[in-house]
Protein backbone atom coordinates (compact mmCIF):
# COMPACT_ATOMS: atom_id res chain seq x y z
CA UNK A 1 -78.26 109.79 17.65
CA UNK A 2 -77.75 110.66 14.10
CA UNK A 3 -77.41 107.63 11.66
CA UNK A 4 -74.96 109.24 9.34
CA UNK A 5 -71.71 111.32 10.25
CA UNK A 6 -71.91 114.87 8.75
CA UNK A 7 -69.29 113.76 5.53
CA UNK A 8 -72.01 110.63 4.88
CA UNK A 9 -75.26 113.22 4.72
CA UNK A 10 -72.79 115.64 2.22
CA UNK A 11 -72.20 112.49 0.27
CA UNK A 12 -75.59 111.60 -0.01
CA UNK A 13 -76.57 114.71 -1.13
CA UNK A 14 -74.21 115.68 -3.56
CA UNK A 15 -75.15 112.36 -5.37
CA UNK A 16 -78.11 111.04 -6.68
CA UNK A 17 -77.49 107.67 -8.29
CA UNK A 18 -77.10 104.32 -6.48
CA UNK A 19 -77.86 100.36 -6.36
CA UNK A 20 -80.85 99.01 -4.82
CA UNK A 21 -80.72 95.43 -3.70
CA UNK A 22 -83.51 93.66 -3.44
CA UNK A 23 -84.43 89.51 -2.62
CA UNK A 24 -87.86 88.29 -3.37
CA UNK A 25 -89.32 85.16 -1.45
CA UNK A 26 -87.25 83.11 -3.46
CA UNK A 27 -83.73 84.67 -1.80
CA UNK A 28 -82.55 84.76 -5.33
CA UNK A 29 -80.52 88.74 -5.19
CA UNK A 30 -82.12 91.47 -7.54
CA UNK A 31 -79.52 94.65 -8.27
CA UNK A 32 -80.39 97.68 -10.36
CA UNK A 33 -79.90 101.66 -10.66
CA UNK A 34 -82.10 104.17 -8.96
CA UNK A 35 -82.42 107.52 -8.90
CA UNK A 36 -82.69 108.26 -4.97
CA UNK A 37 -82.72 111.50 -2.74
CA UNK A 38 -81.33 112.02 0.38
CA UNK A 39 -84.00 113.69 3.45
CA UNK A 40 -81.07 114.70 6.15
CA UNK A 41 -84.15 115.62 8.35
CA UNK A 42 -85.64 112.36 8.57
CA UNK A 43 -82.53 110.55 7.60
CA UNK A 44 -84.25 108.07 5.10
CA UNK A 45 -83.60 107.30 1.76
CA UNK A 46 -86.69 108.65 -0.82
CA UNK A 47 -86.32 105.92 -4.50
CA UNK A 48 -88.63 107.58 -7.10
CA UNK A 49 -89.75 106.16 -10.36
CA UNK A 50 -90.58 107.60 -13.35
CA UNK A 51 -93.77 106.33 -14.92
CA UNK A 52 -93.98 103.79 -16.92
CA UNK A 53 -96.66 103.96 -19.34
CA UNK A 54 -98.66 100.29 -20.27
CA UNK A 55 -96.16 98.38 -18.33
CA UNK A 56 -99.03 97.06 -16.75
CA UNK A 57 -96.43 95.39 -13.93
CA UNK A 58 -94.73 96.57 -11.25
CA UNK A 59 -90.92 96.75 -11.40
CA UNK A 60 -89.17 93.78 -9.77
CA UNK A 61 -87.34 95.26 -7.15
CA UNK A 62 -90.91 96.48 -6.22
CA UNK A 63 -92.32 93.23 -6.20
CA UNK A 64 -89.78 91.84 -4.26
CA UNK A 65 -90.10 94.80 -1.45
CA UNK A 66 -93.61 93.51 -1.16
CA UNK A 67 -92.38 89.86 -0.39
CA UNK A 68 -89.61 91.02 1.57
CA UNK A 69 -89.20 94.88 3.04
CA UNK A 70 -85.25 94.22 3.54
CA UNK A 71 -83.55 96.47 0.71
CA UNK A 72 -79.28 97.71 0.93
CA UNK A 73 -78.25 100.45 -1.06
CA UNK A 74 -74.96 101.11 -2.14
CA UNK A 75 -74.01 104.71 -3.56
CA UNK A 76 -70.02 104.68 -4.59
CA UNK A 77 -67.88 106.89 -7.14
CA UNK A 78 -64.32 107.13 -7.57
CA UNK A 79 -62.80 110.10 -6.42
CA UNK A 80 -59.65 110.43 -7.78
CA UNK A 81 -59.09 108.40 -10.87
CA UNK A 82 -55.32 108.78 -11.48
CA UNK A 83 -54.83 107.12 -8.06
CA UNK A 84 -57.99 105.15 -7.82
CA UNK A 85 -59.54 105.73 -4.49
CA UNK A 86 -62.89 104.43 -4.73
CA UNK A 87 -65.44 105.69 -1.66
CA UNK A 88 -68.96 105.36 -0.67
CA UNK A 89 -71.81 104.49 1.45
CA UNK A 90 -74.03 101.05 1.92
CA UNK A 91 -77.14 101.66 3.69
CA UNK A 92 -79.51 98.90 4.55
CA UNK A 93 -82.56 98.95 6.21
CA UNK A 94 -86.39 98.19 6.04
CA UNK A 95 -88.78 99.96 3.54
CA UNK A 96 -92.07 101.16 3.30
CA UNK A 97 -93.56 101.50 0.04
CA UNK A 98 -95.67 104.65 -0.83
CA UNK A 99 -98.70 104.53 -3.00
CA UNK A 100 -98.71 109.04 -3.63
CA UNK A 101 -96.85 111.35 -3.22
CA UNK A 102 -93.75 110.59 -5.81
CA UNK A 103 -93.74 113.34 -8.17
CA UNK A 104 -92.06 115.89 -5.70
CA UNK A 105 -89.06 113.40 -6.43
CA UNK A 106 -88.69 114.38 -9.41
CA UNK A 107 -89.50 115.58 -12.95
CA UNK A 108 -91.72 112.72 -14.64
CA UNK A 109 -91.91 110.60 -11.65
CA UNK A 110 -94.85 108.54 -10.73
CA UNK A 111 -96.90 108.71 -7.77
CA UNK A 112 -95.44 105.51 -6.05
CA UNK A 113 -91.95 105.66 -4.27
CA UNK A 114 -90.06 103.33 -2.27
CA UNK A 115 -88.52 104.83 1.67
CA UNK A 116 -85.66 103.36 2.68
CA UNK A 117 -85.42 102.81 6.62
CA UNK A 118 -81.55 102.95 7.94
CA UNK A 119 -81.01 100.53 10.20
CA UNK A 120 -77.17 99.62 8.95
CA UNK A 121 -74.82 102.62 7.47
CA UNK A 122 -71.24 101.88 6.35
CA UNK A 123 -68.84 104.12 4.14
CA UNK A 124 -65.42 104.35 2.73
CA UNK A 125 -63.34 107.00 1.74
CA UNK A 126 -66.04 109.42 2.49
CA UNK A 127 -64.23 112.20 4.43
CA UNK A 128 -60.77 110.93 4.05
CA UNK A 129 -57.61 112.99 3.32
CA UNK A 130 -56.49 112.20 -0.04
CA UNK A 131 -53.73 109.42 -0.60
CA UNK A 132 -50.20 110.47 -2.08
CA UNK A 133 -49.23 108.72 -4.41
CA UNK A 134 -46.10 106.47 -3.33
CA UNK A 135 -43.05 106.23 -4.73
CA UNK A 136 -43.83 103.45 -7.03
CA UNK A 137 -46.80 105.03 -8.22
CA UNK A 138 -44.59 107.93 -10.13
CA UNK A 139 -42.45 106.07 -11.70
């Protein structure tokens, strides 16, 4: 059984940024922007990073994967601005973090990449016949 309908695996590849959520040991919530891509034959998520030169510490969301593999990502846009009909996809799941093999990601990424494991897929507006605009909404 497929974990994403066919207009969820378009979505997913047609964009490339979303929010990774993270929670260390602590609990305390960890948000930020990745760069992710889409592999619609193993339906995972693939989070590259591009290298970081004398950081000399891994990112936090990394850190926190290591204390706790539980990760949701949310990719979202707005399709129509003019009558404001937001859509997109939250994935959670379990992750598995890569030590090589990163740079096919992407141009400048690192070795290291983060896979994210769907084990939860939800999505909105994805698919759906545009809205008219009511009555109200032309005046």
């Amino acid at each position: 059984m497929s974990r994403f309908t066919v207009q969820e695996a378009a979505y997913l590849r047609e964009h490339f940024l979303g929010r990774l959520a993270t929670a260390g040991s602590s609990g305390k919530p960890h948000v930020v922007p990745v760069r992710y891509h889409f592999d619609p034959e193993q339906e995972v998520i693939k989070i590259g990073r591009r290298v970081l030169e004398g950081s000399g510490q891994e990112r936090l969301y990394v850190r926190h994967l290591t204390a706790n593999p539980q990760a949701a990502l949310v990719v979202d846009d707005v399709a129509d601005g003019q009558t404001w009909q937001p859509r997109g996809i939250l994935i959670k799941g379990t992750t598995v973090l890569h030590t090589e093999g990163g740079k096919v990601l992407g141009p400048g990424f690192g070795p290291k990449w983060v896979e994210v494991i769907p084990d939860f897929v939800t999505s909105w507006g994805i698919g759906a016949p545009a809205v008219p605009p009511t009555a109200s909404d032309e005046s």
